[in-house]
Structures are given as C-alpha cells and as structure tokens.
PDB file of N, CA and C in Angstrom:
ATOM      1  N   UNK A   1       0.843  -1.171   0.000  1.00  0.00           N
ATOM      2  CA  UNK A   1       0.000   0.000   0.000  1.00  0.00           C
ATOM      3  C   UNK A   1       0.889   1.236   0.000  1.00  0.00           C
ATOM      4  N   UNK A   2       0.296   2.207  -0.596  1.00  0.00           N
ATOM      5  CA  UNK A   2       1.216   3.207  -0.705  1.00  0.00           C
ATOM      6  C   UNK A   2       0.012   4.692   0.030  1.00  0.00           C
ATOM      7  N   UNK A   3       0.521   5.553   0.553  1.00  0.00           N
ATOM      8  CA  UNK A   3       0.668   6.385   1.344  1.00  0.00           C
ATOM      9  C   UNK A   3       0.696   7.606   1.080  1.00  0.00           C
ATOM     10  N   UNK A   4       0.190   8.868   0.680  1.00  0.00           N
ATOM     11  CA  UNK A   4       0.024   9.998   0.922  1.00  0.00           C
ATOM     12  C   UNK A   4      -0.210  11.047   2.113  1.00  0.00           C
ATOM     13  N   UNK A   5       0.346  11.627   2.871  1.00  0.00           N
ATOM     14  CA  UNK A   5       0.267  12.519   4.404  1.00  0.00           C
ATOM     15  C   UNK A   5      -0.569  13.558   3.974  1.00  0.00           C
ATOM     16  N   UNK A   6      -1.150  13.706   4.387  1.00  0.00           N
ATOM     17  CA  UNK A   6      -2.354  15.111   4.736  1.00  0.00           C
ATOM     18  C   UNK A   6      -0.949  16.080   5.168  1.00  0.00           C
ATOM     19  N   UNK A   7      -1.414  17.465   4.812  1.00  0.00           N
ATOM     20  CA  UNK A   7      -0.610  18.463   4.873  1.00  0.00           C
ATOM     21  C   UNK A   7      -0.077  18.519   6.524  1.00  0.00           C
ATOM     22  N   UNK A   8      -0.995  18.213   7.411  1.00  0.00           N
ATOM     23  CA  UNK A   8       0.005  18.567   8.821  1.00  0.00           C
ATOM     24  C   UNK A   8       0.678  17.501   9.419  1.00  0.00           C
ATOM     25  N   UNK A   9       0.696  16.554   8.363  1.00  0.00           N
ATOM     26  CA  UNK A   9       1.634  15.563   8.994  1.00  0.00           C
ATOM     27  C   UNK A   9       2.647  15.730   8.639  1.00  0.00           C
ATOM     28  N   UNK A  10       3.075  16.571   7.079  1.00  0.00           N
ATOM     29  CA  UNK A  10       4.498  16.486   7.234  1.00  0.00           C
ATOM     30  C   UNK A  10       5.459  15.765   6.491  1.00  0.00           C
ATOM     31  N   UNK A  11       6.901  16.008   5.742  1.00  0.00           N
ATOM     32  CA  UNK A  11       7.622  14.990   5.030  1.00  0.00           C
ATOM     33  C   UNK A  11       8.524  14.145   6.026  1.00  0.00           C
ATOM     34  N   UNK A  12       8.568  14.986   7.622  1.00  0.00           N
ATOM     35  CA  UNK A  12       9.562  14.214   8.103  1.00  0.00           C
ATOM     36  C   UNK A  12       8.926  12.597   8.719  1.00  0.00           C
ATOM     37  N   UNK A  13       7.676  12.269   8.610  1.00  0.00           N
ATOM     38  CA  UNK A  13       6.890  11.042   9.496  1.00  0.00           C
ATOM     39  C   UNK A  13       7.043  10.510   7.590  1.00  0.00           C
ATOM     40  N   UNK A  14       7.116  11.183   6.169  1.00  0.00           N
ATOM     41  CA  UNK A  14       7.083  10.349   4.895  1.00  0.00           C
ATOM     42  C   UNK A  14       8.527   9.641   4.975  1.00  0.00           C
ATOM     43  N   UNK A  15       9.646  10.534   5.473  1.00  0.00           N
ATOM     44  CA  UNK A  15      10.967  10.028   5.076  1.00  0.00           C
ATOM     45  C   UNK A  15      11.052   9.166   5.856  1.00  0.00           C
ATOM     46  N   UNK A  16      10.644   9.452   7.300  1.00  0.00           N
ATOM     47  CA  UNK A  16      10.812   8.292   8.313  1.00  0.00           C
ATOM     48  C   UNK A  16      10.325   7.065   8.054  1.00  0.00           C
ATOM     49  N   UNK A  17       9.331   6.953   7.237  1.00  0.00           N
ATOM     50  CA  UNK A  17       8.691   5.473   7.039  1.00  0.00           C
ATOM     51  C   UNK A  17       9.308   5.255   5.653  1.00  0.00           C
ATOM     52  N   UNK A  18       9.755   5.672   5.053  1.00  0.00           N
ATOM     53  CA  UNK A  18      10.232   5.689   3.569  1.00  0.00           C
ATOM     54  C   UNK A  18      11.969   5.069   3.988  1.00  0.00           C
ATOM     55  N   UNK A  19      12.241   5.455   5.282  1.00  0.00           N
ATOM     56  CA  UNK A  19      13.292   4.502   5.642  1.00  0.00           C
ATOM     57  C   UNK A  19      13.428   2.874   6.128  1.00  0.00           C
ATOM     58  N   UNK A  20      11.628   3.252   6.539  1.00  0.00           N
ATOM     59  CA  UNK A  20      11.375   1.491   7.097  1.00  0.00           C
ATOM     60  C   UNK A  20      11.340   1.020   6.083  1.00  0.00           C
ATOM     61  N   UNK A  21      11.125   1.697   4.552  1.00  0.00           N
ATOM     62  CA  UNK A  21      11.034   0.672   3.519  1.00  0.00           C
ATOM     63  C   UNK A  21       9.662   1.097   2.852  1.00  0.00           C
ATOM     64  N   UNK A  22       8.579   1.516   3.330  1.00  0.00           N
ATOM     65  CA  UNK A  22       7.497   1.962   2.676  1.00  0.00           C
ATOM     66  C   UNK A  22       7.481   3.641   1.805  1.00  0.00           C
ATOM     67  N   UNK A  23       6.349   3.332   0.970  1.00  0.00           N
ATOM     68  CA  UNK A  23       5.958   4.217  -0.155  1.00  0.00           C
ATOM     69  C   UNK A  23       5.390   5.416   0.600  1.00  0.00           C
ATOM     70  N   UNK A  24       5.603   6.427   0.855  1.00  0.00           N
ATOM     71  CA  UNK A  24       5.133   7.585   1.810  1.00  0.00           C
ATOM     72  C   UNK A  24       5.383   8.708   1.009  1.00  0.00           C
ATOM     73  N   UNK A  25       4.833   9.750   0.770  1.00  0.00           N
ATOM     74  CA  UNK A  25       4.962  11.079   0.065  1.00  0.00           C
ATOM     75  C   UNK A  25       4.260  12.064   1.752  1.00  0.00           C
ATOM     76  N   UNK A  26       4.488  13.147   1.334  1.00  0.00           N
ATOM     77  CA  UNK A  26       3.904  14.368   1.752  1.00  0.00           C
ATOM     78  C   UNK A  26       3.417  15.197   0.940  1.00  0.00           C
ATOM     79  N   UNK A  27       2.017  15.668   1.187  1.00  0.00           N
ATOM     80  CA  UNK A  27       1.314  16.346  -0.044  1.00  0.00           C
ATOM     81  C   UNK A  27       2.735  17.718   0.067  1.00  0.00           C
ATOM     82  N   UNK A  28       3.119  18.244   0.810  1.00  0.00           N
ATOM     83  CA  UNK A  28       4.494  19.181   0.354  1.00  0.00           C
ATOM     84  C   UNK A  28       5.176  18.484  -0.599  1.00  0.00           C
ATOM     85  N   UNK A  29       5.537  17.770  -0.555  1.00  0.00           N
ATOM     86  CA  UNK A  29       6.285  16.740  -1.578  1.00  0.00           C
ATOM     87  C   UNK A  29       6.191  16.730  -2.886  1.00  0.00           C
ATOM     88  N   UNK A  30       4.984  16.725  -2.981  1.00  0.00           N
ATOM     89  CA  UNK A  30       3.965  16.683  -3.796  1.00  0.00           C
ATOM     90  C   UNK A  30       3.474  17.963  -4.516  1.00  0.00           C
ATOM     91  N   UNK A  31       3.745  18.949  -4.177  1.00  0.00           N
ATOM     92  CA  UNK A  31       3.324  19.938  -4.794  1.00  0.00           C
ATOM     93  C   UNK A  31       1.599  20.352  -4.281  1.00  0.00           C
ATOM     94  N   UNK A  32       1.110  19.962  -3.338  1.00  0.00           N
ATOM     95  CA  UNK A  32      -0.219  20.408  -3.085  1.00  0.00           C
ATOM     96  C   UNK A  32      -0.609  20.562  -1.854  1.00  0.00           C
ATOM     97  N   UNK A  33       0.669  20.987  -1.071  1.00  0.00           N
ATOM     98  CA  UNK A  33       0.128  22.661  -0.047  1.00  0.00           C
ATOM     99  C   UNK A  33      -0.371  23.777  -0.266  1.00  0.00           C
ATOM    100  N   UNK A  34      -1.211  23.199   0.538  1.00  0.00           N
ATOM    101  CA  UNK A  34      -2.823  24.314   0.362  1.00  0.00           C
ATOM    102  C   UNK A  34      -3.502  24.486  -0.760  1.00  0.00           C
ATOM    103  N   UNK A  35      -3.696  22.849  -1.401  1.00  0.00           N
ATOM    104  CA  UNK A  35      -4.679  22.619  -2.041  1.00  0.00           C
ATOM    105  C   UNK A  35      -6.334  22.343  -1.406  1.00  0.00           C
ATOM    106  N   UNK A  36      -7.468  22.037  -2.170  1.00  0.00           N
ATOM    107  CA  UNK A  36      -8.277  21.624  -1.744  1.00  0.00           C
ATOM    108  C   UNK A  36      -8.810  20.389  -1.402  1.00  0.00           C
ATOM    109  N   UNK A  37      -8.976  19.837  -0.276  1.00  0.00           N
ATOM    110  CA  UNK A  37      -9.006  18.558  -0.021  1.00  0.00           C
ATOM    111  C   UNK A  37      -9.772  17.715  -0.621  1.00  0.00           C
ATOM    112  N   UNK A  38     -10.542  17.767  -1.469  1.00  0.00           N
ATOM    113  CA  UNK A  38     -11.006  17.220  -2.724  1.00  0.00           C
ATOM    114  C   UNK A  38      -9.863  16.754  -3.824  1.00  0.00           C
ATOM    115  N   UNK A  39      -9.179  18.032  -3.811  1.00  0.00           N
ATOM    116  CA  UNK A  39      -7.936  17.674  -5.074  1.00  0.00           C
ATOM    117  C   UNK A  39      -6.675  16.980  -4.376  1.00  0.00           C
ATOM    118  N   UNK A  40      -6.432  17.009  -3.344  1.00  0.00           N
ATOM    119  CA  UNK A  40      -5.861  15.840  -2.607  1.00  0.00           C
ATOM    120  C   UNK A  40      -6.495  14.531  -3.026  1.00  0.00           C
ATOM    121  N   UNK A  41      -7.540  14.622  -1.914  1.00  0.00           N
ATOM    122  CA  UNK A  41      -8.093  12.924  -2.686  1.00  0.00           C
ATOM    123  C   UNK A  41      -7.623  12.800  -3.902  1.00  0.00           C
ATOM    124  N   UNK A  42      -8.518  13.583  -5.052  1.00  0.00           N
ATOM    125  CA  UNK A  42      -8.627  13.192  -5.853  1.00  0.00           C
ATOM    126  C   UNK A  42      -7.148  12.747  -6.834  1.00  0.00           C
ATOM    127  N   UNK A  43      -5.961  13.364  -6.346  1.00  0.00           N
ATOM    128  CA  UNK A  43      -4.357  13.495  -6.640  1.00  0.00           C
ATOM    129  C   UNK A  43      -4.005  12.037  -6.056  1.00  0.00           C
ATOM    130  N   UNK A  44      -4.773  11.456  -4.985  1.00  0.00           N
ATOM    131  CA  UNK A  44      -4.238  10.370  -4.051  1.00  0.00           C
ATOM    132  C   UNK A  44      -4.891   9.147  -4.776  1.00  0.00           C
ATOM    133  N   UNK A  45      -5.866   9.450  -5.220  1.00  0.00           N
ATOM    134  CA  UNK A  45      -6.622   8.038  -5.957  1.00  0.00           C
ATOM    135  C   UNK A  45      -5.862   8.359  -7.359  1.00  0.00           C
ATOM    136  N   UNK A  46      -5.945   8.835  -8.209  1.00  0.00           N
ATOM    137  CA  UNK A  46      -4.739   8.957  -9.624  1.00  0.00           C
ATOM    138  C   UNK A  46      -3.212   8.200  -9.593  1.00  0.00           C
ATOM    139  N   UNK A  47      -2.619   8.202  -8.058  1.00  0.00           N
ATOM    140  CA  UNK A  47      -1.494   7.644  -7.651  1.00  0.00           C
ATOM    141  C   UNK A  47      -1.830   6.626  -6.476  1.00  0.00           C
ATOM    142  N   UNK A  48      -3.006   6.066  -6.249  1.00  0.00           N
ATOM    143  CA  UNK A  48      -3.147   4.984  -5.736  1.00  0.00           C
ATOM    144  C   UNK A  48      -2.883   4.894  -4.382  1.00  0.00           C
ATOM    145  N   UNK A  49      -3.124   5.747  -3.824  1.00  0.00           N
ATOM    146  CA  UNK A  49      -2.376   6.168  -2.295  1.00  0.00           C
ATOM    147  C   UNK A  49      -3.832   6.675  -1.094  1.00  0.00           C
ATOM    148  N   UNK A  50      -3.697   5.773  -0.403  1.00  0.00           N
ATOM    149  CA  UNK A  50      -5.415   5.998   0.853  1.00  0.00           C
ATOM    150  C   UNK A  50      -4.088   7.570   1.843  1.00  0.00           C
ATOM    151  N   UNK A  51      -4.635   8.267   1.662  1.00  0.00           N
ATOM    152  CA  UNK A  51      -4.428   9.573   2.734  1.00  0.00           C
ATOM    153  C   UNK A  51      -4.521   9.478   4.221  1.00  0.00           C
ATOM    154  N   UNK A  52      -3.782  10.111   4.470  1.00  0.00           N
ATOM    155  CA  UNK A  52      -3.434   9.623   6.217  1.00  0.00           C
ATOM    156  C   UNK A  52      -3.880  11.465   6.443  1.00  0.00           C
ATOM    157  N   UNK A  53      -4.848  11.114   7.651  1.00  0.00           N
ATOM    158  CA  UNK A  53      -5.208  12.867   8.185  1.00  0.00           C
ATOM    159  C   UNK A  53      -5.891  12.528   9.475  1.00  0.00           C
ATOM    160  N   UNK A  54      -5.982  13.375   9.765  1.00  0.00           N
ATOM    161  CA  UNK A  54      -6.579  13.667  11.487  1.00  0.00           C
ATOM    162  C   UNK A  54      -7.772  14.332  10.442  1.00  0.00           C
ATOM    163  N   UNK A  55      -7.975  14.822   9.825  1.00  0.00           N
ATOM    164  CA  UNK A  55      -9.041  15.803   9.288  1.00  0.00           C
ATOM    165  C   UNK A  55     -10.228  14.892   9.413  1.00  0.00           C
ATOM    166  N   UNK A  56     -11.070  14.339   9.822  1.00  0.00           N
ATOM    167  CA  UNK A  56     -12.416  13.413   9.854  1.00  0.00           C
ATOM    168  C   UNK A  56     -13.057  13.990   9.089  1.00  0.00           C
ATOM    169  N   UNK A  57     -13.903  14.946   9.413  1.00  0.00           N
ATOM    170  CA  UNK A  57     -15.043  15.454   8.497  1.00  0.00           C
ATOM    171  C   UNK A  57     -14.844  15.763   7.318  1.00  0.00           C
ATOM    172  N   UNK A  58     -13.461  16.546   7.202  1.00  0.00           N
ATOM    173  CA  UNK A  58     -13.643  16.517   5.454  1.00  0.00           C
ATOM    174  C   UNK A  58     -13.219  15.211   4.962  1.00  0.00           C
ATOM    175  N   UNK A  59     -12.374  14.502   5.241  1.00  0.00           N
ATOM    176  CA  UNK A  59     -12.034  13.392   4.400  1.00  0.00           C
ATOM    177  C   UNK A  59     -13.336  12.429   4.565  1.00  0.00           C
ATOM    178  N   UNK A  60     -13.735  12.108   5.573  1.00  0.00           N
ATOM    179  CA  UNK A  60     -15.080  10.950   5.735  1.00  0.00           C
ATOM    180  C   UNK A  60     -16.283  11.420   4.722  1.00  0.00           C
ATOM    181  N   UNK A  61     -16.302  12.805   4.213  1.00  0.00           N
ATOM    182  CA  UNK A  61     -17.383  13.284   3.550  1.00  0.00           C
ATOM    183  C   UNK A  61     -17.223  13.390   2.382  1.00  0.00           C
ATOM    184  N   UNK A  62     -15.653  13.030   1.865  1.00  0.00           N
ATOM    185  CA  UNK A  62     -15.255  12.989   0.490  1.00  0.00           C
ATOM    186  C   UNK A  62     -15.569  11.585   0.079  1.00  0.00           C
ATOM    187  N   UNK A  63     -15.346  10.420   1.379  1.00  0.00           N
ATOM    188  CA  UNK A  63     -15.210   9.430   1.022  1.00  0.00           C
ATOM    189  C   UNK A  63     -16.440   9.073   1.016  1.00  0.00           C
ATOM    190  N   UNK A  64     -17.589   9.591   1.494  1.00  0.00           N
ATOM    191  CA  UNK A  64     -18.928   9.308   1.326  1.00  0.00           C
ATOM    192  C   UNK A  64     -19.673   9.510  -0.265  1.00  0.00           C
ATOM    193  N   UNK A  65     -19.089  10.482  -0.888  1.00  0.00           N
ATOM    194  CA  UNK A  65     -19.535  11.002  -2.141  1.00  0.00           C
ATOM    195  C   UNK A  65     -19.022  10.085  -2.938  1.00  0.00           C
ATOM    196  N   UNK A  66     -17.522   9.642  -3.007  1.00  0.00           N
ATOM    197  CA  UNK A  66     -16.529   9.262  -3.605  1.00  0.00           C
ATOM    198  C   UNK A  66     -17.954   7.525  -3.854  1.00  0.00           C
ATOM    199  N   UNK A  67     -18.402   7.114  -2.691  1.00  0.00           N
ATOM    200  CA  UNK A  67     -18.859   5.641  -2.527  1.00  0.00           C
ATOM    201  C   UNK A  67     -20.495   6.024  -3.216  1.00  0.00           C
ATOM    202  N   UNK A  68     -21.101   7.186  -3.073  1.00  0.00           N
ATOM    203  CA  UNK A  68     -22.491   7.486  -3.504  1.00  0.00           C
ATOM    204  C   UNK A  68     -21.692   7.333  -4.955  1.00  0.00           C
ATOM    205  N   UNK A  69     -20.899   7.464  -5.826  1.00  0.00           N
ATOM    206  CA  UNK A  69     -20.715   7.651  -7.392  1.00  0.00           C
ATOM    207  C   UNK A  69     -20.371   6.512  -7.654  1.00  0.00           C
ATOM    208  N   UNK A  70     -20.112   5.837  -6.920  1.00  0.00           N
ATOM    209  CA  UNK A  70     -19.313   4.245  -7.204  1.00  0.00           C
ATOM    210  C   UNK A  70     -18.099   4.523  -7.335  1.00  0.00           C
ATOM    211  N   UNK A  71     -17.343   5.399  -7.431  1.00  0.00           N
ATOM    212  CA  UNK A  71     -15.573   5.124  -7.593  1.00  0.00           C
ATOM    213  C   UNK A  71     -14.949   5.107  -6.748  1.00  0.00           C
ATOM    214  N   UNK A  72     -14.050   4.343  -7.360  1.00  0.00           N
ATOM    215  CA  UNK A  72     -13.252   3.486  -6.349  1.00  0.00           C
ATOM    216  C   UNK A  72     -12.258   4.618  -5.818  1.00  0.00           C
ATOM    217  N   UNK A  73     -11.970   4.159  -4.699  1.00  0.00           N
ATOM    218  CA  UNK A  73     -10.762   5.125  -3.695  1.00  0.00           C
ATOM    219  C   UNK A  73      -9.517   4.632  -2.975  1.00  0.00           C
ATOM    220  N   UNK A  74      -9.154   4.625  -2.648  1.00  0.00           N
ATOM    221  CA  UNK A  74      -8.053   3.815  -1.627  1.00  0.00           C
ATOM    222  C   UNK A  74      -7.935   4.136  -0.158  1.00  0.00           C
ATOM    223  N   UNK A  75      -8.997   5.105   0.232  1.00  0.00           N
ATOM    224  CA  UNK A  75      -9.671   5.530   1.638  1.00  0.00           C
ATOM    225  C   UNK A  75      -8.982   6.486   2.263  1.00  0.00           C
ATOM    226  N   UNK A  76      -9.314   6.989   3.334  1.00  0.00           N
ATOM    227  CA  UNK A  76      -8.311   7.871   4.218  1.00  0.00           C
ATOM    228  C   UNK A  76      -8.259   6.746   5.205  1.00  0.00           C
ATOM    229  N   UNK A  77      -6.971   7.114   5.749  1.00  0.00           N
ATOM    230  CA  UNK A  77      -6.686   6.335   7.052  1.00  0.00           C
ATOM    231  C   UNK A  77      -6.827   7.383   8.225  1.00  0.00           C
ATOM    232  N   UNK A  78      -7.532   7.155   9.119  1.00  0.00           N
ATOM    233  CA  UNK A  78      -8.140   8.371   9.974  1.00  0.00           C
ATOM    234  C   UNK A  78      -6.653   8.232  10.798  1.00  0.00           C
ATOM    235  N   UNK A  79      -6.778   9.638  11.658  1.00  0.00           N
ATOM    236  CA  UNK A  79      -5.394   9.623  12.389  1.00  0.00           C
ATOM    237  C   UNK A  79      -6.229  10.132  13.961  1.00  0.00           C
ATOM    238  N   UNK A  80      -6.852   9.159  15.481  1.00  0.00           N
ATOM    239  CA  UNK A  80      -7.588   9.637  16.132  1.00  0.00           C
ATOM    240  C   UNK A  80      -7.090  10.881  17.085  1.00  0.00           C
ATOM    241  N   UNK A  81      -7.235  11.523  17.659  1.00  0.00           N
ATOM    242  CA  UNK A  81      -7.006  12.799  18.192  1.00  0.00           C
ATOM    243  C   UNK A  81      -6.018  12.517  19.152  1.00  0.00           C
ATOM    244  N   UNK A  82      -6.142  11.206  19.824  1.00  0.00           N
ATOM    245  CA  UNK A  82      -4.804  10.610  21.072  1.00  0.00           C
ATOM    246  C   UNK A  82      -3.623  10.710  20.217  1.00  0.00           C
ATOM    247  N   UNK A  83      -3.530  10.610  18.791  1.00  0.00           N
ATOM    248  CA  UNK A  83      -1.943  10.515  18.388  1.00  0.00           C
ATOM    249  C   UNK A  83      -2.104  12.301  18.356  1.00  0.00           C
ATOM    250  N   UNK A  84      -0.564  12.899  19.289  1.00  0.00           N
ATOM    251  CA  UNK A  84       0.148  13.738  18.919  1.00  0.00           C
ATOM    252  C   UNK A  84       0.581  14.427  17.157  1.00  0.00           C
ATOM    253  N   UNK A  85       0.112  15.437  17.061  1.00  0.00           N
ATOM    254  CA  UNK A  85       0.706  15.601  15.342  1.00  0.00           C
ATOM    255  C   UNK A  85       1.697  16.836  16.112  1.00  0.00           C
ATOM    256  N   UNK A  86       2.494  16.881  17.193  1.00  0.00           N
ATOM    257  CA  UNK A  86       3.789  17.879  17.392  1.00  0.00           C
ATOM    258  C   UNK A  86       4.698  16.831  17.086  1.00  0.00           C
ATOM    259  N   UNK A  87       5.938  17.323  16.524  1.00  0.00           N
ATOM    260  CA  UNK A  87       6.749  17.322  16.441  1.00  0.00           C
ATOM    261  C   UNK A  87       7.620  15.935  17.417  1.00  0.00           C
ATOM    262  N   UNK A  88       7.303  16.066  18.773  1.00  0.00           N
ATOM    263  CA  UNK A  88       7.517  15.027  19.823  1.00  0.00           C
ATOM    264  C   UNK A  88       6.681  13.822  19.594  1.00  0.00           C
ATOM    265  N   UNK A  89       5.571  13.657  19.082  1.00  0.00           N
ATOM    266  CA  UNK A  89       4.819  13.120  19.236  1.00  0.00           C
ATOM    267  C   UNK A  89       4.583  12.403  18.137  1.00  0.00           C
ATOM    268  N   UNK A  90       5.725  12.587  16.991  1.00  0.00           N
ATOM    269  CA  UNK A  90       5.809  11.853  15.447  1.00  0.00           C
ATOM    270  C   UNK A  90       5.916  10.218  15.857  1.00  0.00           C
ATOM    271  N   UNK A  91       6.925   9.737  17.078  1.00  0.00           N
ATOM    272  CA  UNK A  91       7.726   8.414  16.976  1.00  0.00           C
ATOM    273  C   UNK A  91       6.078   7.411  16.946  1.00  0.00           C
ATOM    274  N   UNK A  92       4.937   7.555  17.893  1.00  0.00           N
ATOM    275  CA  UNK A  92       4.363   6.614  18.076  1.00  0.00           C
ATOM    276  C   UNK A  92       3.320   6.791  16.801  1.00  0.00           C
ATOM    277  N   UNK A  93       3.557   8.152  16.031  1.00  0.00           N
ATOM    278  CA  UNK A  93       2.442   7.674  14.820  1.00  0.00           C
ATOM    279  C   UNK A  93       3.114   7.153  13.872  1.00  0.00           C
ATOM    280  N   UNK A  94       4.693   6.799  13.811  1.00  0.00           N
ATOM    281  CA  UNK A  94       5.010   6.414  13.055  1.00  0.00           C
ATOM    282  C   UNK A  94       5.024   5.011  13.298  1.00  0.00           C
ATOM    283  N   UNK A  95       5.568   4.394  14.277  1.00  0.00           N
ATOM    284  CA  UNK A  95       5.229   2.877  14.787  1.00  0.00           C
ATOM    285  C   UNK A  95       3.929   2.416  14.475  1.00  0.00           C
ATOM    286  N   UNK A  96       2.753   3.536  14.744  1.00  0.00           N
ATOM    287  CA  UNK A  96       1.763   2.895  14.410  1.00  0.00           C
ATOM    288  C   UNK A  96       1.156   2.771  12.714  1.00  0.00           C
ATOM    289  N   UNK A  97       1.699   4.260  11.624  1.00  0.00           N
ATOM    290  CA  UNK A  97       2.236   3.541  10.517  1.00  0.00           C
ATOM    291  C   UNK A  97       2.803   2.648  10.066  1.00  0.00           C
ATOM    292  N   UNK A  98       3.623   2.174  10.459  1.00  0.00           N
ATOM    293  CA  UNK A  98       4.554   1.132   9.925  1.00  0.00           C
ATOM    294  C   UNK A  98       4.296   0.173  10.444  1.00  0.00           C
ATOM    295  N   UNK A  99       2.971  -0.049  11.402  1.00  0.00           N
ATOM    296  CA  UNK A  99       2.587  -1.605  11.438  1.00  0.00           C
ATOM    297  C   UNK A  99       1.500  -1.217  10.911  1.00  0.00           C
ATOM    298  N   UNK A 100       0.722  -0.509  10.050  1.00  0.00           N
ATOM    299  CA  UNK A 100      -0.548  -0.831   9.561  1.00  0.00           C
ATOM    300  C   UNK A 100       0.194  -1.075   8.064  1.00  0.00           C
ATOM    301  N   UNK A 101       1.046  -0.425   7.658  1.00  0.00           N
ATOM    302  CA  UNK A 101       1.078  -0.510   6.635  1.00  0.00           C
ATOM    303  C   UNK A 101       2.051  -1.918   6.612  1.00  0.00           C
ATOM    304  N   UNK A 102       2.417  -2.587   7.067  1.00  0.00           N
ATOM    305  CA  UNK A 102       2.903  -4.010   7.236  1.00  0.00           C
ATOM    306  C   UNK A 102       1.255  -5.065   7.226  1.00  0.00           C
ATOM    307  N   UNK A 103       0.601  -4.360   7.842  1.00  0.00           N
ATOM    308  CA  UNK A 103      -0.721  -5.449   8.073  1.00  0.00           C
ATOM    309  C   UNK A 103      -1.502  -5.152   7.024  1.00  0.00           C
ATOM    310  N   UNK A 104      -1.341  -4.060   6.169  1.00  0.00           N
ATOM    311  CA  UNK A 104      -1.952  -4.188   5.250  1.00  0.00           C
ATOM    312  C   UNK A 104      -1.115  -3.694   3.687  1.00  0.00           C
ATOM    313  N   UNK A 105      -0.244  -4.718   3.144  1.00  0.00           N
ATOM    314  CA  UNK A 105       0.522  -4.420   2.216  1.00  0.00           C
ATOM    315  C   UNK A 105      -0.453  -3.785   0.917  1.00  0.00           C
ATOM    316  N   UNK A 106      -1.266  -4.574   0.357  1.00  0.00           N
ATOM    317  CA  UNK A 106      -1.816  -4.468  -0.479  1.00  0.00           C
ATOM    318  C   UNK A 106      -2.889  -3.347  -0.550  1.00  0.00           C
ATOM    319  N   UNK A 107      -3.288  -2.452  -2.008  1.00  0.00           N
ATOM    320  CA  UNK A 107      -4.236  -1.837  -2.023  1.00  0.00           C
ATOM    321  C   UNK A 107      -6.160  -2.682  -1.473  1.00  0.00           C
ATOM    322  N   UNK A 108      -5.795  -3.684  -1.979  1.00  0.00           N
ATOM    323  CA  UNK A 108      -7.502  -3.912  -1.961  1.00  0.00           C
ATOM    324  C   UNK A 108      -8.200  -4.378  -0.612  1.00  0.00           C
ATOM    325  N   UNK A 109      -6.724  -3.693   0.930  1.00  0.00           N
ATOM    326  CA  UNK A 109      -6.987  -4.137   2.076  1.00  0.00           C
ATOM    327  C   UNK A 109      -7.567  -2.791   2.330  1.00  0.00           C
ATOM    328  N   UNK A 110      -7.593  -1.864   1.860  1.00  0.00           N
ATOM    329  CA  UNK A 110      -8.395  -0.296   2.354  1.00  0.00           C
ATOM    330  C   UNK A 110      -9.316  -0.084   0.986  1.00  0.00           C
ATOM    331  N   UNK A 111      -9.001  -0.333  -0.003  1.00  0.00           N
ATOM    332  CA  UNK A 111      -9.990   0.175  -1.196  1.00  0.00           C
ATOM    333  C   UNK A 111     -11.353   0.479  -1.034  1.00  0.00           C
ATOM    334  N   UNK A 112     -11.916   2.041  -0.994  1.00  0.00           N
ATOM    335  CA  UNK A 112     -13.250   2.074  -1.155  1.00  0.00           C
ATOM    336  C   UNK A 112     -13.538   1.924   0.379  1.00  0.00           C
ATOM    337  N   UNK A 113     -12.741   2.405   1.177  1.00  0.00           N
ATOM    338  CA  UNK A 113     -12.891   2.103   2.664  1.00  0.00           C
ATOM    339  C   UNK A 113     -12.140   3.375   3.676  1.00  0.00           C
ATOM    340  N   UNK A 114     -12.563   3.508   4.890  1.00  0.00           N
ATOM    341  CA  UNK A 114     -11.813   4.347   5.806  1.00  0.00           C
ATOM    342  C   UNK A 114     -11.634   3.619   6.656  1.00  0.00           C
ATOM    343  N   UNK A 115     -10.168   3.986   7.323  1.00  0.00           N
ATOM    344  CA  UNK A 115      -9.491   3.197   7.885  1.00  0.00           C
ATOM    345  C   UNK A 115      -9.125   3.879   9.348  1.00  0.00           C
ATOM    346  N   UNK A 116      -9.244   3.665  10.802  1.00  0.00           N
ATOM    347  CA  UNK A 116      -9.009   4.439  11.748  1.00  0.00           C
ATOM    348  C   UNK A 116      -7.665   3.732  12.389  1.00  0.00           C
ATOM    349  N   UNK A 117      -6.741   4.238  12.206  1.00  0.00           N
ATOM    350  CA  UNK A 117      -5.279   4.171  13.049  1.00  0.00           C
ATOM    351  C   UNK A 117      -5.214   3.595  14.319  1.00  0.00           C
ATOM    352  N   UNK A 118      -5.017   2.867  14.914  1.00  0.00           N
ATOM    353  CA  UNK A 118      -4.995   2.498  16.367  1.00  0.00           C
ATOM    354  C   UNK A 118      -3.673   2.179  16.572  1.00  0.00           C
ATOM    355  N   UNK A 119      -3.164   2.459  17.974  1.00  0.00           N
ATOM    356  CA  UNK A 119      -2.345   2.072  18.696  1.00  0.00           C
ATOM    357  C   UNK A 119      -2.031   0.914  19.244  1.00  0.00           C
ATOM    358  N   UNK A 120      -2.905  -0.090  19.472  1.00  0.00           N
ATOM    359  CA  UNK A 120      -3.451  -1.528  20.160  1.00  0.00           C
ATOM    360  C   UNK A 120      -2.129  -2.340  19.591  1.00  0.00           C
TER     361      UNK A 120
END
C-alpha cells in the first residue's frame, strides 16, 4: 500500500517510514500545499495512495460522495485525536504507521474504505 500525508503531517513522518522501507509522500512533496481537499483525494486516488489525516469530516465526507458515485478510492486512514501531530509526538504515529502498513501491504486491504489508526 502506498501512502500519501495530509498536509500537517508532514515529510519528516514520509521520510521516516520511507526509511522502514514503505511508499510515503507528503502532499508538500507533492506539490499540493494548500490545495483543496477534494484535489488531494482526488491526486491520491490517480497515484493509488489511501491519505493519512486527522481531518475526519472533510475526508469521511469525500469518502462518502466518492462511494455514492461508485468510484473506487483507496480511503483515508483516519489519524484519532490521542496521536500527537507535534513534532515530539511523530515516533508513536510512526510505529503505528509502519505496522498498519505491514498489516496491510496491499491496495484492496483499504480500497473504497476508511481506515481508523490504532495504537493496540
């Protein structure tokens, strides 16, 4: 599975997992800071990549429309409010990246789906 960061996560939690070995961008990376989160998605499904955000409402409401049209998505992976997005607080969302994205290598384990991050 490959990986796109919502703008406040950042390239340093992409490089960090891009060292464990996984596919990680940062929409900075990317060229689409302070785009519209529509054109995110829609930039993230073109490159096959479910979006990682704390943002709930807008992404859950993209992904609602996205499923009312029938097209396919590769989901957001929700990020819940207990993970830290400071700076200090990168190491355990990255552990907890890098075992979801171990438990779920493949696209068609999130496709057309939202996915909530846990720590467990």
């Amino acid at each position: 599975m490959r990986l796109l960061l919502d703008e406040h996560l950042g390239p340093t939690i992409a490089e960090q997992l891009g060292q464990l070995g996984h596919d990680v961008v940062a929409v900075a990376e990317v060229g689409l800071r302070q785009q519209l989160d529509t054109e995110v998605m829609a930039w993230a499904v073109g490159e096959r990549r479910a979006v990682v955000t704390a943002n709930y409402q807008d992404f859950r409401r993209i992904h609602d429309v996205y499923l009312s049209r029938g097209e396919r998505h590769f989901g957001p992976a929700l990020v819940p409010r207990r993970f830290s997005l400071s700076r200090d607080g990168f190491g355990r969302l990255i552990e907890t990246l890098d075992r979801f994205l171990t438990e779920h290598p493949s696209e068609p384990a999130v496709e057309s789906a939202e996915a909530w991050l846990t720590n467990d």
